[in-house]
PDB file of N, CA and C in Angstrom:
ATOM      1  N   UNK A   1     -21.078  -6.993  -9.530  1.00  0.00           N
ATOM      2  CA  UNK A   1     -19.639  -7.128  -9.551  1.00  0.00           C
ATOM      3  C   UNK A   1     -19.104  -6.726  -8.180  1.00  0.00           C
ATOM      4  N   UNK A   2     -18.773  -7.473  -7.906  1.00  0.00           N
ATOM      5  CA  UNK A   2     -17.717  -7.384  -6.399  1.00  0.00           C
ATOM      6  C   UNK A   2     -16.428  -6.044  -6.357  1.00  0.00           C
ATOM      7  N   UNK A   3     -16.473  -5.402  -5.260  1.00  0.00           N
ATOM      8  CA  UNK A   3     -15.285  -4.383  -4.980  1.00  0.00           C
ATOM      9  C   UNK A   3     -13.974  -4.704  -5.365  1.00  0.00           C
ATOM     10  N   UNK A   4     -13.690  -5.941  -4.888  1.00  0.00           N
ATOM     11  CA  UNK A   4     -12.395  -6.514  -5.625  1.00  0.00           C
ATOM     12  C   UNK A   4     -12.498  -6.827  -7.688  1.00  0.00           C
ATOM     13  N   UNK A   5     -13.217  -6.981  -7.970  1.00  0.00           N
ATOM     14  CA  UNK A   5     -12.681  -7.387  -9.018  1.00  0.00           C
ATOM     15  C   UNK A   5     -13.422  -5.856  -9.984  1.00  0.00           C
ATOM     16  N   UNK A   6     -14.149  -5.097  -9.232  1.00  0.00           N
ATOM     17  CA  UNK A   6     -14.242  -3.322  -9.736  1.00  0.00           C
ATOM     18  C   UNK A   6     -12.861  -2.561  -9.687  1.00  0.00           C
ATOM     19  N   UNK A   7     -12.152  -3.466  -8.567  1.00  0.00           N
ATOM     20  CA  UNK A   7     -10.491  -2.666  -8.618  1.00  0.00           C
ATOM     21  C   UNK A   7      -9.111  -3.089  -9.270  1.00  0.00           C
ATOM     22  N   UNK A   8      -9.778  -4.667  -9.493  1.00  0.00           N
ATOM     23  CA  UNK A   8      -9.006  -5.254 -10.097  1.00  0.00           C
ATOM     24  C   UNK A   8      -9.094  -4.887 -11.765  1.00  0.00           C
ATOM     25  N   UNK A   9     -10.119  -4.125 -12.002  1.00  0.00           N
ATOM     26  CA  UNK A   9     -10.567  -3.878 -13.464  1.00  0.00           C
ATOM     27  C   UNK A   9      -9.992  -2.233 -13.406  1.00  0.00           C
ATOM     28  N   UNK A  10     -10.214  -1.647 -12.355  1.00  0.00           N
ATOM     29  CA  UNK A  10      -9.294  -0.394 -12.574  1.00  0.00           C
ATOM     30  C   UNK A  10      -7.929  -0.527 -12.314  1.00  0.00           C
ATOM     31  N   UNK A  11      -7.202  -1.094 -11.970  1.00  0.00           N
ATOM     32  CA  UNK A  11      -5.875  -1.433 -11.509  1.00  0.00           C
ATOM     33  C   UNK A  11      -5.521  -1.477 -13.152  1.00  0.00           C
ATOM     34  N   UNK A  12      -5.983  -2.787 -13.894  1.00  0.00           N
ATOM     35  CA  UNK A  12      -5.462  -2.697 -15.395  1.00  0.00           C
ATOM     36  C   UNK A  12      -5.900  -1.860 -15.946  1.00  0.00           C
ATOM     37  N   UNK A  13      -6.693  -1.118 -16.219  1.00  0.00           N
ATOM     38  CA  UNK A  13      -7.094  -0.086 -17.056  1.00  0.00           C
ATOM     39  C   UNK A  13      -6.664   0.914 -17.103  1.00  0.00           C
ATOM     40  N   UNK A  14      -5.550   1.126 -15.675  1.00  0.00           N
ATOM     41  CA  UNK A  14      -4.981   2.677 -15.237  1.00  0.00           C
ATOM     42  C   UNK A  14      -3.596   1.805 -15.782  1.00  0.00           C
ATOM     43  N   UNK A  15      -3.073   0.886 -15.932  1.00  0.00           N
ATOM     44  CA  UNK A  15      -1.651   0.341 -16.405  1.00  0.00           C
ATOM     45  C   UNK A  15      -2.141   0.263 -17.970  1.00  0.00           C
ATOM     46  N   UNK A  16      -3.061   0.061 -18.940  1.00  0.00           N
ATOM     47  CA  UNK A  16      -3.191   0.187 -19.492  1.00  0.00           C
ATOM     48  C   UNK A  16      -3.076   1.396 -20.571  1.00  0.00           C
ATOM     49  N   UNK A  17      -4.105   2.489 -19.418  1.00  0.00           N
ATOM     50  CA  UNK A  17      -3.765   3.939 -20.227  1.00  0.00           C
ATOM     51  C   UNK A  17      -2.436   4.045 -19.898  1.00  0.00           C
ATOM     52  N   UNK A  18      -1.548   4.040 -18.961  1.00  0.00           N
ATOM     53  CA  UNK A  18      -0.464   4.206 -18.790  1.00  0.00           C
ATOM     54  C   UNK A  18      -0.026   3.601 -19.730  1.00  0.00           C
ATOM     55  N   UNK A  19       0.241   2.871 -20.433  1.00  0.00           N
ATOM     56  CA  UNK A  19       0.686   2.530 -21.561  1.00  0.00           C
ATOM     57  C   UNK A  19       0.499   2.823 -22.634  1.00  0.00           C
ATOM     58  N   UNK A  20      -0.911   3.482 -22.805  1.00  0.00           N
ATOM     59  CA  UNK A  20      -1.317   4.130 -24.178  1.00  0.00           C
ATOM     60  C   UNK A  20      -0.512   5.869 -24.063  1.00  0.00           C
ATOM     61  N   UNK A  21      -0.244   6.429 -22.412  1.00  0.00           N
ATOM     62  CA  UNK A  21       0.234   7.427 -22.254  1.00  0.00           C
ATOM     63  C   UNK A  21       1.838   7.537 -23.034  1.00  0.00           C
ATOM     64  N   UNK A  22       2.490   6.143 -22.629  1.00  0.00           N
ATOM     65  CA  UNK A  22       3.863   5.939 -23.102  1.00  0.00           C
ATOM     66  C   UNK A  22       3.592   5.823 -24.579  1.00  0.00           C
ATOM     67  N   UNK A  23       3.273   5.011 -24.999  1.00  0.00           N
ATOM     68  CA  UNK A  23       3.073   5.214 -26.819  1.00  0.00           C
ATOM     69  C   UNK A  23       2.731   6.162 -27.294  1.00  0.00           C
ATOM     70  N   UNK A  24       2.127   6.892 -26.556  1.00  0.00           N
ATOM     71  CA  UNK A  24       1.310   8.311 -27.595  1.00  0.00           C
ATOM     72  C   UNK A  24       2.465   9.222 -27.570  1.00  0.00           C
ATOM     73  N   UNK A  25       3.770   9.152 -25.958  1.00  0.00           N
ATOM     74  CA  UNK A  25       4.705  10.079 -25.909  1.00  0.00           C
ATOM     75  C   UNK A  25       5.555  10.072 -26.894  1.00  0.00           C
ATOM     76  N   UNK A  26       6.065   8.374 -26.468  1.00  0.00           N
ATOM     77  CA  UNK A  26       6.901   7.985 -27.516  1.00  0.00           C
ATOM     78  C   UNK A  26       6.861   7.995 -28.908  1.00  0.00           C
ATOM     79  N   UNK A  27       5.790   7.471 -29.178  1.00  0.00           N
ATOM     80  CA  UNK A  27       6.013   7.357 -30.708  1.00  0.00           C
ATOM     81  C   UNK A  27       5.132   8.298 -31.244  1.00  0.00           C
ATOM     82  N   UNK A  28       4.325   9.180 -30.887  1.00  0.00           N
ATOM     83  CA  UNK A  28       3.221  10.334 -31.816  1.00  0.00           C
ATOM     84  C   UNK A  28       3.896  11.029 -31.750  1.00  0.00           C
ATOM     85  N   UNK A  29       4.472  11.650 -30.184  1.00  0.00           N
ATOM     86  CA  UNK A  29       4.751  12.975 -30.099  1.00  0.00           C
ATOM     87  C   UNK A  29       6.221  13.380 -30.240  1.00  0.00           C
ATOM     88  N   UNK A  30       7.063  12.227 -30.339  1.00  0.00           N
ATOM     89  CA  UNK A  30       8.487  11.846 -30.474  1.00  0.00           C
ATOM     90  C   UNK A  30       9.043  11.986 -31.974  1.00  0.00           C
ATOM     91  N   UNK A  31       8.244  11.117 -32.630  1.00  0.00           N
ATOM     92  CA  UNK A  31       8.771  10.566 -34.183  1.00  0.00           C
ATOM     93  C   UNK A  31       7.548  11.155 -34.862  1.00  0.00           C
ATOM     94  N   UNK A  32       6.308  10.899 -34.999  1.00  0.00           N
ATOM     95  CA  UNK A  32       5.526  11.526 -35.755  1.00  0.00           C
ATOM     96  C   UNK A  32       4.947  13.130 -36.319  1.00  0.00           C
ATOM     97  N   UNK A  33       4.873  13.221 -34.743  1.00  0.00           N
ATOM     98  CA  UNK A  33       4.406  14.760 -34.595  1.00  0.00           C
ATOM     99  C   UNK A  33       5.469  15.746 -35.150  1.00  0.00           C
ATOM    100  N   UNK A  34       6.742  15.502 -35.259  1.00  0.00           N
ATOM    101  CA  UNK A  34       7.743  16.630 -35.749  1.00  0.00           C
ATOM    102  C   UNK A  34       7.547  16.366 -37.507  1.00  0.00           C
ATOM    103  N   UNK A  35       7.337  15.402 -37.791  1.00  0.00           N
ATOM    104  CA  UNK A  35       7.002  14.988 -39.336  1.00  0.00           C
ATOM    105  C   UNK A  35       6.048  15.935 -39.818  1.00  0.00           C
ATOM    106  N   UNK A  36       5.162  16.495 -39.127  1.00  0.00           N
ATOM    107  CA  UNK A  36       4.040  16.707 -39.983  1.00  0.00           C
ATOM    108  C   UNK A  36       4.151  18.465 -40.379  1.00  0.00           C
ATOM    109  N   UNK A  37       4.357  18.989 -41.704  1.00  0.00           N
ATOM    110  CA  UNK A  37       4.537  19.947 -41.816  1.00  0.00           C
ATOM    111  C   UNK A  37       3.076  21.034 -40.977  1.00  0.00           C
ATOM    112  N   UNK A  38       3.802  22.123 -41.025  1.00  0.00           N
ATOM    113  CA  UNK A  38       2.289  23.280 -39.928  1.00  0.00           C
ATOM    114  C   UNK A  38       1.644  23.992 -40.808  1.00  0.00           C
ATOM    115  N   UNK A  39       1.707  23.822 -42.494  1.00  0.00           N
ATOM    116  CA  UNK A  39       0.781  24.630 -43.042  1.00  0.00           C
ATOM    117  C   UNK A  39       0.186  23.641 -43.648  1.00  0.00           C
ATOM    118  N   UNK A  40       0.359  22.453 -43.699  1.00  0.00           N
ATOM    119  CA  UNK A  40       0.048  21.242 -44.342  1.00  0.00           C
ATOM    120  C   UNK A  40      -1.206  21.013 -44.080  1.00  0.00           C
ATOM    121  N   UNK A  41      -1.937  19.574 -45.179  1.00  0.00           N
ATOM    122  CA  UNK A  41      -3.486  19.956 -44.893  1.00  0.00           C
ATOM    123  C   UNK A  41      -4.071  18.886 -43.658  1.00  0.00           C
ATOM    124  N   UNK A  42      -3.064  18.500 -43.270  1.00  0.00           N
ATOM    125  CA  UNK A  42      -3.396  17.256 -41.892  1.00  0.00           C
ATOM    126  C   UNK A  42      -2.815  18.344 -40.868  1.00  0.00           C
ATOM    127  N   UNK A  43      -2.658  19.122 -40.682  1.00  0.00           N
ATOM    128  CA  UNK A  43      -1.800  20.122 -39.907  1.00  0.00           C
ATOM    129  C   UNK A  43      -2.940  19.910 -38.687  1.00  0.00           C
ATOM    130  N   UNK A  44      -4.019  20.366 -38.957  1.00  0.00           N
ATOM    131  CA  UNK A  44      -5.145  20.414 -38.160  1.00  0.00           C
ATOM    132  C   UNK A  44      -5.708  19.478 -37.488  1.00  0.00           C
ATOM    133  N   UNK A  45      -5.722  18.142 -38.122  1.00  0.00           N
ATOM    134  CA  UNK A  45      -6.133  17.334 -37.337  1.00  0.00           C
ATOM    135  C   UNK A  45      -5.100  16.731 -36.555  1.00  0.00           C
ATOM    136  N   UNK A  46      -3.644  17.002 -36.681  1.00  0.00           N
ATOM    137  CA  UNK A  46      -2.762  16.262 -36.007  1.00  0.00           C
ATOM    138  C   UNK A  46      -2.569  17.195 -34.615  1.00  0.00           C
ATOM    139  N   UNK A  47      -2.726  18.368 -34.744  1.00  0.00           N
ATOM    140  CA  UNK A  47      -2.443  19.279 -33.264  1.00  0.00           C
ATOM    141  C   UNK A  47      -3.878  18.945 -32.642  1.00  0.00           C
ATOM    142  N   UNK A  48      -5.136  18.415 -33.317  1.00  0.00           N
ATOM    143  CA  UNK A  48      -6.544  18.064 -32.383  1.00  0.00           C
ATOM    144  C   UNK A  48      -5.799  16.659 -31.381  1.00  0.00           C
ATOM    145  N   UNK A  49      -5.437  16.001 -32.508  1.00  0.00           N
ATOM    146  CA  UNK A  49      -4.602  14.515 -32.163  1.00  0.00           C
ATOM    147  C   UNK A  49      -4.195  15.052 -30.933  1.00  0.00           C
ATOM    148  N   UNK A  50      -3.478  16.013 -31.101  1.00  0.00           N
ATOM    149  CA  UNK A  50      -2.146  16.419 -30.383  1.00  0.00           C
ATOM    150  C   UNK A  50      -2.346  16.271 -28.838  1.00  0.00           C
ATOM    151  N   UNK A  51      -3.578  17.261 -29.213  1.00  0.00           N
ATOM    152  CA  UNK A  51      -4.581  18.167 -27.663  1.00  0.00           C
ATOM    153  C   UNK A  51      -5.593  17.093 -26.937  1.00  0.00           C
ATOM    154  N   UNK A  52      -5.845  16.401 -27.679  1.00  0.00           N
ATOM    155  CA  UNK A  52      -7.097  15.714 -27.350  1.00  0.00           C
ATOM    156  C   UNK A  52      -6.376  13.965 -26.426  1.00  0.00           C
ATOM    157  N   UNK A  53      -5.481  13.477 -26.592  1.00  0.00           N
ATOM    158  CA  UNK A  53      -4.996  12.311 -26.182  1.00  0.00           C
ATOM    159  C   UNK A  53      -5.266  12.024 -25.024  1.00  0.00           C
ATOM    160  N   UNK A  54      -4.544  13.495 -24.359  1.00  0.00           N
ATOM    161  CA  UNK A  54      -4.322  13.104 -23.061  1.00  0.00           C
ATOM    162  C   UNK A  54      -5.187  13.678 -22.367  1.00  0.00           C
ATOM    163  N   UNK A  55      -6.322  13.804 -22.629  1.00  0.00           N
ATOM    164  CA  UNK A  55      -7.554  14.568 -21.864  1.00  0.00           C
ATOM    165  C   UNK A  55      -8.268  13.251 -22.157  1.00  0.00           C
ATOM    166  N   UNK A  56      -8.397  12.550 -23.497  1.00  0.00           N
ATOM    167  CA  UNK A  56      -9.297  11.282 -23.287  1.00  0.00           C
ATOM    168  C   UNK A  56      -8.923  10.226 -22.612  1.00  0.00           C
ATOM    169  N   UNK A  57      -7.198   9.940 -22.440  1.00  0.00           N
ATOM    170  CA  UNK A  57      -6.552   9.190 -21.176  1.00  0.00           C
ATOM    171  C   UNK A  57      -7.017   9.737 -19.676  1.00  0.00           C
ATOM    172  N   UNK A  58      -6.664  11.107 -19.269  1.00  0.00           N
ATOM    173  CA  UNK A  58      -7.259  11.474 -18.388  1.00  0.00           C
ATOM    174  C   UNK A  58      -8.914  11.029 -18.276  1.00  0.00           C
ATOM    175  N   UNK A  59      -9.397  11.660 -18.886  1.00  0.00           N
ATOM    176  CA  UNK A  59     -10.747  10.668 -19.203  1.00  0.00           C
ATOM    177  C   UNK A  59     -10.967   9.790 -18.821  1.00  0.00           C
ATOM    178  N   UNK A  60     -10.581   8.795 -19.510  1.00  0.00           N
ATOM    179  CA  UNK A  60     -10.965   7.321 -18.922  1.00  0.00           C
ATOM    180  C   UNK A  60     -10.361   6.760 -18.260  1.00  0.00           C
ATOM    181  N   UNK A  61      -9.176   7.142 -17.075  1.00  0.00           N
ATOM    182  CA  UNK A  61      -8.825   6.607 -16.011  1.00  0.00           C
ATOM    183  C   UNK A  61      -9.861   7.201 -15.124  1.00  0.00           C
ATOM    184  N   UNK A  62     -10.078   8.769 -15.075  1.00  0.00           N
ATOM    185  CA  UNK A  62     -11.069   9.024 -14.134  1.00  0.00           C
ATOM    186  C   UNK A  62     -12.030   8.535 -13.556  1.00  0.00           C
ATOM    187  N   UNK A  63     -12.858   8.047 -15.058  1.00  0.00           N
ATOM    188  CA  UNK A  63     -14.030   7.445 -14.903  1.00  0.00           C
ATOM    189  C   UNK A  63     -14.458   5.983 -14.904  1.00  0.00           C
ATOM    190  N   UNK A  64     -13.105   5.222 -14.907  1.00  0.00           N
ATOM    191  CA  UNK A  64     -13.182   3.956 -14.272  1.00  0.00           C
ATOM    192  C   UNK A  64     -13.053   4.134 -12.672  1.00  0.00           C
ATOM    193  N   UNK A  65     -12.136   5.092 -12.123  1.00  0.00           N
ATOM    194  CA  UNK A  65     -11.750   5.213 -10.637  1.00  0.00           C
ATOM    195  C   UNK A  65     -13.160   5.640  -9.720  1.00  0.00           C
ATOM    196  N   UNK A  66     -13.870   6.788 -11.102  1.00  0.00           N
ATOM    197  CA  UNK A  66     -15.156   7.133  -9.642  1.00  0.00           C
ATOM    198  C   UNK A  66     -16.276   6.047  -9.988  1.00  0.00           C
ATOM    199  N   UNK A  67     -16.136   4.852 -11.468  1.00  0.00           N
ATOM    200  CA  UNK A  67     -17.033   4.147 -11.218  1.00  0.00           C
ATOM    201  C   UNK A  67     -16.954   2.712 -10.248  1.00  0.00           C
ATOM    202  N   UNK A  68     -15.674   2.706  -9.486  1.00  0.00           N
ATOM    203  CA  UNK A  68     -15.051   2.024  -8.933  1.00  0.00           C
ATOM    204  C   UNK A  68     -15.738   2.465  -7.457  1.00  0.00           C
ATOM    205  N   UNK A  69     -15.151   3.653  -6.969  1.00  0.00           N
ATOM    206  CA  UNK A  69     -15.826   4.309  -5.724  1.00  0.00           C
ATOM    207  C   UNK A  69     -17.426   3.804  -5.838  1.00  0.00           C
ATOM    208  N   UNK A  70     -17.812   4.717  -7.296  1.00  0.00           N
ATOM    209  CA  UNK A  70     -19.310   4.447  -6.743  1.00  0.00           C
ATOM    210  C   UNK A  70     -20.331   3.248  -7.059  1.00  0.00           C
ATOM    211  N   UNK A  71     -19.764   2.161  -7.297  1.00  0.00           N
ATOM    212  CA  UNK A  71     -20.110   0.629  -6.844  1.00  0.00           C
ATOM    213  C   UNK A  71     -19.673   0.628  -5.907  1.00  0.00           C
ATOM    214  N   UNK A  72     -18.892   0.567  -5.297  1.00  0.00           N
ATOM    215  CA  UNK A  72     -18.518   0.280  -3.980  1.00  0.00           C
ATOM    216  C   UNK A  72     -19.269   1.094  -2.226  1.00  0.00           C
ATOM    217  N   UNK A  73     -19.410   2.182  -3.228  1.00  0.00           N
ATOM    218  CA  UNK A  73     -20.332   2.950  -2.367  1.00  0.00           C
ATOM    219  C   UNK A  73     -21.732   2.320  -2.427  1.00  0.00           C
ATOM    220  N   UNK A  74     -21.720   1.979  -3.252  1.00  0.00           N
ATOM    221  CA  UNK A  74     -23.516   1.610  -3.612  1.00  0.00           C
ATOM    222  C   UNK A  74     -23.784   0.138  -3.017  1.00  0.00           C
ATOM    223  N   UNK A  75     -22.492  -0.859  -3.178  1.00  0.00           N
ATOM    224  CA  UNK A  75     -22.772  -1.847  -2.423  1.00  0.00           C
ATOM    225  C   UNK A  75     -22.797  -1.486  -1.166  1.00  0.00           C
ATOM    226  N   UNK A  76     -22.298  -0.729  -0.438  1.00  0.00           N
ATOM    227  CA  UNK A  76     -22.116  -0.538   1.088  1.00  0.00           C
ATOM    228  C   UNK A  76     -23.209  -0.406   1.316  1.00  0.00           C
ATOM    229  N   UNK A  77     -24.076   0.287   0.925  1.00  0.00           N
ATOM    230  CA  UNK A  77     -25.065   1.016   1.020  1.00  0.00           C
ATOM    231  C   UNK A  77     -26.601  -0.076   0.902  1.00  0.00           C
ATOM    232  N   UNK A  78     -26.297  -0.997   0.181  1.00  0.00           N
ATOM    233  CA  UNK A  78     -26.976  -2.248   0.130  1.00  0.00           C
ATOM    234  C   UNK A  78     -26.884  -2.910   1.132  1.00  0.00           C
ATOM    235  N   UNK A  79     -25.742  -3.218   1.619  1.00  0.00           N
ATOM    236  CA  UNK A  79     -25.614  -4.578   2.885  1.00  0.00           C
ATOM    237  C   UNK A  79     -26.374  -3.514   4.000  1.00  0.00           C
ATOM    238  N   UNK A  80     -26.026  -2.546   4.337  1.00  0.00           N
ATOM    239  CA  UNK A  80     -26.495  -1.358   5.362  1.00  0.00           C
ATOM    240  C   UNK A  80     -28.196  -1.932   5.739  1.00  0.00           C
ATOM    241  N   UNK A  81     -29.268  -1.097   4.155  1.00  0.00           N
ATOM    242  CA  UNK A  81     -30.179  -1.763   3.905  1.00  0.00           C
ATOM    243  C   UNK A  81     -30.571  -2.587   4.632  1.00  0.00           C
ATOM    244  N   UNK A  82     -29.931  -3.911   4.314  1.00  0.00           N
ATOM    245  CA  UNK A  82     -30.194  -5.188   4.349  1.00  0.00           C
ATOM    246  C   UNK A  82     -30.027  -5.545   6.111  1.00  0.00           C
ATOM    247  N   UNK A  83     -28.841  -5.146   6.607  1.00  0.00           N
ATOM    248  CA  UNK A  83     -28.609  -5.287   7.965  1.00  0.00           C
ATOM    249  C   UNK A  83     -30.218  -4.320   8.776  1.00  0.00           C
ATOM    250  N   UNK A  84     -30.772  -3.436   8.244  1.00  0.00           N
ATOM    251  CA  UNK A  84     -31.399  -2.447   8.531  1.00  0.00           C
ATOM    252  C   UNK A  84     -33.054  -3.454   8.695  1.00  0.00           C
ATOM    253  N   UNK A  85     -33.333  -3.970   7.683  1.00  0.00           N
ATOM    254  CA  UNK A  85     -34.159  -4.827   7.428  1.00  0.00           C
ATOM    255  C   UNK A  85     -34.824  -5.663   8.592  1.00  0.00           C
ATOM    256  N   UNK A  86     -33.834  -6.731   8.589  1.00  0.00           N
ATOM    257  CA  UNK A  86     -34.082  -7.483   9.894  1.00  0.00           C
ATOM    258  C   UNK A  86     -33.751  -7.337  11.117  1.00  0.00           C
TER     259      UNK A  86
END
């Protein structure tokens, strides 16, 4: 896969979570999350919900961005090689 279209795949994927960031604000943590009583028996899994979103968004923008770098590093590192060769 080519550098351009490794960035062109993180470019949407970071507008993407960005969008899963806006829905989770808007509508979980906006309208849902005040719904849910705190001694209740979903109590628990909705504050994991709660905690966990935006660490797996963080997450997976990260790790499209350094798998972005490191193809790109790795192709460089190929043509180098190759120039090295002959």
């Amino acid at each position: 896969m080519s550098t351009w279209q490794r960035a062109q795949f993180a470019f949407i994927s970071t507008i993407a979570s960005a969008i899963g960031g806006i829905l989770y604000v808007e509508v979980f943590s906006a309208v849902i999350l005040p719904l849910v009583d705190p001694d209740g028996i979903f109590s628990t899994p909705v504050i994991w919900l709660d905690r966990l979103v935006p660490v797996i968004l963080a997450t997976f923008v990260l790790a499209v961005w350094v798998w972005v770098i490191a193809g790109a590093v790795r192709d460089e590192r190929t043509v180098d090689r190759r120039r090295v060769r002959r």
